[in-house]
Protein backbone atom coordinates (compact mmCIF):
# COMPACT_ATOMS: atom_id res chain seq x y z
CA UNK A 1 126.83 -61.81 -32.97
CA UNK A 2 124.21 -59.64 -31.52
CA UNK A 3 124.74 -56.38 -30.01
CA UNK A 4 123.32 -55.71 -26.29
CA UNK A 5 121.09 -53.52 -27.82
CA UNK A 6 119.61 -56.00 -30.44
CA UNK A 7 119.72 -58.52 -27.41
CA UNK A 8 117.44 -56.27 -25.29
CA UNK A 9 115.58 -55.73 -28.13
CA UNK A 10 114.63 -59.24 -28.98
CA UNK A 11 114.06 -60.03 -25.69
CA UNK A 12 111.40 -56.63 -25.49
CA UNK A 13 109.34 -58.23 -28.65
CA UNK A 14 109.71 -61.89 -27.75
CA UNK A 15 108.32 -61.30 -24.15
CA UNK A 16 106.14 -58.32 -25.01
CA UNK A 17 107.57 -55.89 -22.69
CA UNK A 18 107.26 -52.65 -24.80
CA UNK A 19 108.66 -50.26 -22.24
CA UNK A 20 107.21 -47.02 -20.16
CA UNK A 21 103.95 -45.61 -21.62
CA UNK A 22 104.66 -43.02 -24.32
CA UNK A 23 103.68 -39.45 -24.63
CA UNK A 24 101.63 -39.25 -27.55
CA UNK A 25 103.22 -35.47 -27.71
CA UNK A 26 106.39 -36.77 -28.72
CA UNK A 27 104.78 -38.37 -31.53
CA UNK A 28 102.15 -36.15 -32.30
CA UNK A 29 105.17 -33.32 -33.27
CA UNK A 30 106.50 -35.26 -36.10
CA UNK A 31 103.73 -34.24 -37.68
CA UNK A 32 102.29 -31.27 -38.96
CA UNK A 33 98.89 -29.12 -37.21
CA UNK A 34 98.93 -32.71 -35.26
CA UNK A 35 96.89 -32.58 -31.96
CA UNK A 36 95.31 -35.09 -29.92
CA UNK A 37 91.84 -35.86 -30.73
CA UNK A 38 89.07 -33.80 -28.11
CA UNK A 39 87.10 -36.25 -25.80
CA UNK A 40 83.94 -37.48 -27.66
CA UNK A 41 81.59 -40.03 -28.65
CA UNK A 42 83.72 -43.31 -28.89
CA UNK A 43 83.98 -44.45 -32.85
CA UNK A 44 83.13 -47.79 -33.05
CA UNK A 45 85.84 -47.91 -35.94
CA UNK A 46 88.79 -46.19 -36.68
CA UNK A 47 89.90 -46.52 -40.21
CA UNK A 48 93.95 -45.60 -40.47
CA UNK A 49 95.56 -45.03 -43.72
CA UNK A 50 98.69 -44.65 -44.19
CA UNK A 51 100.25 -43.06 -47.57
CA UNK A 52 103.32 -41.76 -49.85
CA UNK A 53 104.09 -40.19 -52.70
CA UNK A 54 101.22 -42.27 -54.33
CA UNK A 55 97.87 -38.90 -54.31
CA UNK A 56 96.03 -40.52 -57.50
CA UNK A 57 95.77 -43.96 -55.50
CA UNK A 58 95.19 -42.33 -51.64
CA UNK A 59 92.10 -40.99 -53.80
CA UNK A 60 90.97 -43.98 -54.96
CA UNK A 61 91.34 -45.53 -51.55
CA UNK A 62 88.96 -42.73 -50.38
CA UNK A 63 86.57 -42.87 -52.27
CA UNK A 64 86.32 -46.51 -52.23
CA UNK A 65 85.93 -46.27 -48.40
CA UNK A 66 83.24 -43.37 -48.42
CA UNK A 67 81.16 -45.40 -50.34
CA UNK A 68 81.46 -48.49 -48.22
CA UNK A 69 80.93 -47.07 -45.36
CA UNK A 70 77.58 -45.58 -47.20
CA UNK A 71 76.81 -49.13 -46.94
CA UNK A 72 76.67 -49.14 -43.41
CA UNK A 73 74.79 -46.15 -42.04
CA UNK A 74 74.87 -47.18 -38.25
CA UNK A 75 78.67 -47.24 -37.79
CA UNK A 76 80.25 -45.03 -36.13
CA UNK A 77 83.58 -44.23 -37.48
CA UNK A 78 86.67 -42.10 -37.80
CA UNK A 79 89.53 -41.68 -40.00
CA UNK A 80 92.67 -40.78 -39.58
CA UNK A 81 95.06 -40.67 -42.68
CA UNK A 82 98.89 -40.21 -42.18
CA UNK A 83 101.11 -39.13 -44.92
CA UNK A 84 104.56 -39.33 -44.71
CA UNK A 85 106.34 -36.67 -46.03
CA UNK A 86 107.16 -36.90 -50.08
CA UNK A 87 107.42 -34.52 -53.16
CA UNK A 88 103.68 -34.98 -54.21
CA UNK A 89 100.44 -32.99 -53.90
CA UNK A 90 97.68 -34.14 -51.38
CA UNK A 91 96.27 -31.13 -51.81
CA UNK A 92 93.15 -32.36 -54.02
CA UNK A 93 93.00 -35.86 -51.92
CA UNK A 94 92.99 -33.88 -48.74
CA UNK A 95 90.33 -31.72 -50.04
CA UNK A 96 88.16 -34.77 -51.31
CA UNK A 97 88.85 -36.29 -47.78
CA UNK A 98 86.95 -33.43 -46.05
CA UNK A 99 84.26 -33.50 -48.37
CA UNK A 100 83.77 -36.86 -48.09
CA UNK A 101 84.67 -37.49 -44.04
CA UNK A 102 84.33 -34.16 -42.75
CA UNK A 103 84.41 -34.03 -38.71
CA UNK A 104 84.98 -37.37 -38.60
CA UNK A 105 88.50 -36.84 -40.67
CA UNK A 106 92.10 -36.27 -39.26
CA UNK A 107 94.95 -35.88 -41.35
CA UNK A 108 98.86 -35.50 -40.28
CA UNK A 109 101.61 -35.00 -43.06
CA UNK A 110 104.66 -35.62 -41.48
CA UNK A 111 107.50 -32.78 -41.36
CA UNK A 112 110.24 -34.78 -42.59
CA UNK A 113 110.28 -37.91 -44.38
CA UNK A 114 109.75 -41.08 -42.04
CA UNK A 115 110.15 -43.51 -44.71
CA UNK A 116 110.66 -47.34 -43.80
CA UNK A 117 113.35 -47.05 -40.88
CA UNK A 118 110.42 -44.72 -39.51
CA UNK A 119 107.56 -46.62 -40.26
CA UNK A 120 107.41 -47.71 -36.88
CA UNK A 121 106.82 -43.88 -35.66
CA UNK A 122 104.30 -43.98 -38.08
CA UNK A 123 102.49 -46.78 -36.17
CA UNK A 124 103.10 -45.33 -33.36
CA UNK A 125 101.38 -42.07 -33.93
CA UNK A 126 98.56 -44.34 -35.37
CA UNK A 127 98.10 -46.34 -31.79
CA UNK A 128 98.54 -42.55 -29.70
CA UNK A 129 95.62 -41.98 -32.00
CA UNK A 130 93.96 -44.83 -31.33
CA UNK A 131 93.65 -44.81 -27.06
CA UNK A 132 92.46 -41.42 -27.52
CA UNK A 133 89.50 -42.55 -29.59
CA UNK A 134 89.26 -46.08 -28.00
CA UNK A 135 87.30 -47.15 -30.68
CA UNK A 136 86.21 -51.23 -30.91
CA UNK A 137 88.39 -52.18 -32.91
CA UNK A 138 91.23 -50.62 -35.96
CA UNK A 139 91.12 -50.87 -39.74
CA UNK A 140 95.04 -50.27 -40.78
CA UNK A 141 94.98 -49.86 -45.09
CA UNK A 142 97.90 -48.95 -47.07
CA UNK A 143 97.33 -46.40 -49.91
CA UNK A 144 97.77 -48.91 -53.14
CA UNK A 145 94.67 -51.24 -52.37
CA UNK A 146 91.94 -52.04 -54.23
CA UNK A 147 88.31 -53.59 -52.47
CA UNK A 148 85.19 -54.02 -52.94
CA UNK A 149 82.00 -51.38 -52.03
CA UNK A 150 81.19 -54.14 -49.39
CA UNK A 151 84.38 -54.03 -47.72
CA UNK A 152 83.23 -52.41 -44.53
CA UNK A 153 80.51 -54.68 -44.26
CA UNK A 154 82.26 -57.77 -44.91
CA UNK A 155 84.34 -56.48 -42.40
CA UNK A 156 81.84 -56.27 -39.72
CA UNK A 157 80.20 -59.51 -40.89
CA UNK A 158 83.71 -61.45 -40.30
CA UNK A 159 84.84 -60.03 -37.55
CA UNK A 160 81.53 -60.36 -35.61
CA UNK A 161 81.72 -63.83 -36.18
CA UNK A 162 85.20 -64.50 -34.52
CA UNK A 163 85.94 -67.01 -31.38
CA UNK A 164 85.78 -64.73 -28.58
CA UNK A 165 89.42 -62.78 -27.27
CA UNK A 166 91.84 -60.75 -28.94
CA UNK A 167 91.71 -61.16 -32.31
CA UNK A 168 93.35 -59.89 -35.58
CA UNK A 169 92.12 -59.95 -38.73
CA UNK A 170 94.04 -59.96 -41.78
CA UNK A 171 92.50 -58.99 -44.91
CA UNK A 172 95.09 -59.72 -47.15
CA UNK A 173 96.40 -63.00 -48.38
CA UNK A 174 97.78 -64.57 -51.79
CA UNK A 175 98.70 -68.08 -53.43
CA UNK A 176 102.33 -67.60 -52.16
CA UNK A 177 101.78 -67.03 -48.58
CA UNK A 178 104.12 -69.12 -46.24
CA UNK A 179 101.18 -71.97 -45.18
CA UNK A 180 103.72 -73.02 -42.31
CA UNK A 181 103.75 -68.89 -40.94
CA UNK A 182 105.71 -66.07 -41.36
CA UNK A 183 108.22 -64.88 -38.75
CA UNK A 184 106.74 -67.86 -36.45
CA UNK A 185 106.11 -71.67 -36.56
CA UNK A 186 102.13 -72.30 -37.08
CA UNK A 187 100.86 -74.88 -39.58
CA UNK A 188 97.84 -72.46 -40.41
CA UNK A 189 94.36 -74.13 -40.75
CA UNK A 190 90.52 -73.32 -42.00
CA UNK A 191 88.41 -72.04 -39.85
CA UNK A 192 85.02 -74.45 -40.27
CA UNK A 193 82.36 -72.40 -41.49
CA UNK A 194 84.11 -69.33 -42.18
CA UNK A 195 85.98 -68.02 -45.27
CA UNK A 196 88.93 -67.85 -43.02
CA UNK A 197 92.69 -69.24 -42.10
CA UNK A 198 94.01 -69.17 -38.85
CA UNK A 199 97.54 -68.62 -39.28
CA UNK A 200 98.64 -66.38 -36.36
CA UNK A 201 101.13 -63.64 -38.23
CA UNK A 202 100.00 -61.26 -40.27
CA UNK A 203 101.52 -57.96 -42.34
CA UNK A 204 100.87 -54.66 -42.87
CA UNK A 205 98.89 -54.27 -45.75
CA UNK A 206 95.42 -54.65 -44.51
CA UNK A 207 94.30 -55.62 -41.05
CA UNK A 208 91.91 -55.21 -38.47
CA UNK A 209 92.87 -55.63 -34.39
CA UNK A 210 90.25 -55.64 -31.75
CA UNK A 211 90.14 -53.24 -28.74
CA UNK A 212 91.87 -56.28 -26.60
CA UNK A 213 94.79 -56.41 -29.22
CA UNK A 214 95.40 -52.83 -28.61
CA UNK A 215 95.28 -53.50 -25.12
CA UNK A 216 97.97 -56.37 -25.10
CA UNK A 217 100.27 -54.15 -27.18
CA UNK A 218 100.02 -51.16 -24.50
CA UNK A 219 99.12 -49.04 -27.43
CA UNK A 220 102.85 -49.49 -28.29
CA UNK A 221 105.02 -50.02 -30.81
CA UNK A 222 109.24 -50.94 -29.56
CA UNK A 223 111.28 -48.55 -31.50
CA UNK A 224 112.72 -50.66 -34.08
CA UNK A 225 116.14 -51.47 -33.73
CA UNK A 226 118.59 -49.26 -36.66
CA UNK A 227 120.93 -52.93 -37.05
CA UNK A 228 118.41 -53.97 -38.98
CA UNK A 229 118.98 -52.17 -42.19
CA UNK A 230 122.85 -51.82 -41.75
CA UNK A 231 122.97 -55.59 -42.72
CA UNK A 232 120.38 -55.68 -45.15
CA UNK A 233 119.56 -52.46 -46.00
CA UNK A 234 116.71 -54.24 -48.28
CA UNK A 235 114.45 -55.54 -45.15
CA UNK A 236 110.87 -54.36 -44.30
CA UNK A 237 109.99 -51.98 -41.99
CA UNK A 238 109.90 -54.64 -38.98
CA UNK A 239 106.84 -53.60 -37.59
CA UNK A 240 104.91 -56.47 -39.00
CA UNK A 241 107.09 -58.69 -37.95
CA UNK A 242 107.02 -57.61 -34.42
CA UNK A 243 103.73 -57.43 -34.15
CA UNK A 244 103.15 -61.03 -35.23
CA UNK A 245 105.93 -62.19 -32.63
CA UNK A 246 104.30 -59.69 -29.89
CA UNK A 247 101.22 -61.39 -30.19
CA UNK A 248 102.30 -64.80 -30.68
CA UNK A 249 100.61 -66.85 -28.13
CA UNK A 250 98.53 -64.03 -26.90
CA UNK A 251 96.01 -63.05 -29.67
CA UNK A 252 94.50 -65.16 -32.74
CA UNK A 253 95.55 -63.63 -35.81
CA UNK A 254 92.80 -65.06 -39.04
CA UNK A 255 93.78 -64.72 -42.72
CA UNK A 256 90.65 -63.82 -45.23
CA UNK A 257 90.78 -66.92 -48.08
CA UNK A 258 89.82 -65.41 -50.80
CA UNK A 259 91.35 -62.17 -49.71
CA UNK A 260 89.31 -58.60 -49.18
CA UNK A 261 91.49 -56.57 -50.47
CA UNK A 262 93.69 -56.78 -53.35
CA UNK A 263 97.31 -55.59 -53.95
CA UNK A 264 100.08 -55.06 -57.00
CA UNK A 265 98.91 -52.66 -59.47
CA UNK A 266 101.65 -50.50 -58.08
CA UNK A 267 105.49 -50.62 -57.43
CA UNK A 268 106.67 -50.72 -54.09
CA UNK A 269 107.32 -46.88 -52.68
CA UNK A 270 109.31 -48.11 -49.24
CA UNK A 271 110.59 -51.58 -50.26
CA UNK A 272 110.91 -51.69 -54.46
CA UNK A 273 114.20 -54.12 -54.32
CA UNK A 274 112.37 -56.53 -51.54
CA UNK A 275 109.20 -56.35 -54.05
CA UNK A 276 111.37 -57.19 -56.86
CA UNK A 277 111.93 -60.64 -55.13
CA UNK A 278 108.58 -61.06 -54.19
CA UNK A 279 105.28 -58.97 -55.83
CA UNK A 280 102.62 -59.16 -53.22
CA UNK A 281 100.35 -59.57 -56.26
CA UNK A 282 97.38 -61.33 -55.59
CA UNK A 283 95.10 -59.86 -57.91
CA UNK A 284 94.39 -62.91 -59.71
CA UNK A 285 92.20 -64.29 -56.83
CA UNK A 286 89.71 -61.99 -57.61
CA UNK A 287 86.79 -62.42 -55.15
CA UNK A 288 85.98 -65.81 -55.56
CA UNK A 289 89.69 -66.52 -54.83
CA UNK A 290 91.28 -69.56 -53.93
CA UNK A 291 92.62 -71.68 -50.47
């Protein structure tokens, strides 16, 4: 049986009621030398990356990025990286970040770990970020992706090309993915014309969201409720899943077939015993991929 709390919960994600407006102060002080971005020219992209314990890869990721968006010298864009707090040293991948991103780089370590049961304070922080900037649209990555030096443009390319209205586009898929949805009921289906699905969930590990997305979330995440881990202390972070259910109905959410990104070199640093059960590998699509 549900507790009133998980009951108001549910009811929060299924109606998309995500409470009072937050102070992005109260998020902003998890992390360290963390202040509100100064009024500005509006990015047309912000690129967030999230990362842990994982430097050599949040490198990689970098670099990767710097050079795609090389590829596109009009775009304006910003990045924001947030690490959660671990045992490693950013100190070379922060330094590389600079060099590569300079003003257009902000990076928050947070002061104590935030880990999974966190994650969505993490997400927060990113969205506080985000309706600061107002940028067009978001470019969530996780730190253990590999892509392609035409990433950014692909990006643009695809999402330029949407129906118009909210829209999310998820850059990840593999030859496991649930074809009937995940977390909701949608048969998913090709988009004519377009290497695309339209599938209406999506997860965490690579996604863009329009402005209008942002907008229909009120820039908020619901603070996950703890019940979820003290039955299965194994399950995701949640956030993905609420965000799919928040938006069910009220954005289209398309799924890149073949993928543009690609994930499972690495083990899993917030979920290892869920990725035991399931890999998340879908490197063998390679770029030519597969529907």
């Amino acid at each position: 049986m549900l507790s009133p709390g998980e009951i108001v919960y549910w009811l929060r994600e299924r109606y998309n009621r995500p409470g009072p407006p937050v102070r992005a102060e109260r998020f902003l002080e998890c992390f360290e030398d963390a202040v509100a971005p100064a009024g500005g020219p509006e990015p047309e992209l912000l690129i967030v990356l999230t990362t842990y314990a994982r430097e050599q890869s949040c490198a990689h990721v970098l670099r990767r990025l710097a050079e795609s968006l090389g590829r596109c010298p009009t775009l304006t864009a910003q990045l924001l990286v947030l690490e959660d707090r671990s045992d490693g040293d950013y100190g070379s991948a922060r330094e590389l970040a600079r060099e590569l991103f300079g003003e257009r780089l902000s990076w928050l370590k947070a002061k104590e770990r935030l880990g999974k049961t966190g994650y969505w304070r993490t997400y927060q922080t990113a969205l506080c970020m985000a309706r600061a900037l107002d940028p067009a649209r978001v470019l969530f990555l996780q730190d253990d992706l590999q892509f392609e030096p035409t990433h950014v443009e692909r990006i643009r390319e695809l999402t330029g090309r949407l129906p118009p209205g909210p829209s999310v586009l998820y850059l990840f898929s593999s030859a496991d993915d649930e074809s009937a949805g995940r977390w909701i009921e949608y048969p998913r289906s090709d988009v004519p014309g377009l290497p695309l699905r339209k599938t209406q969930w999506f997860d965490l590990q690579a996604f863009v969201t329009s402005r209008e997305v942002l907008e229909l979330l009120s820039y908020q995440i619901i603070p996950v409720h703890p019940s979820r881990w003290q039955r299965e202390p194994s399950r995701s972070s949640g956030v993905g899943m609420q965000l799919t259910r928040r938006l069910f109905g009220r954005a289209d959410v398309y799924q890149c077939s073949p993928p543009l990104v690609f994930h499972g070199a690495e083990s899993s640093q917030m979920n290892p015993e869920a990725r035991a059960e399931r890999a998340l590998d879908n490197r063998e699509l390679g770029r030519a991929g597969a529907k």
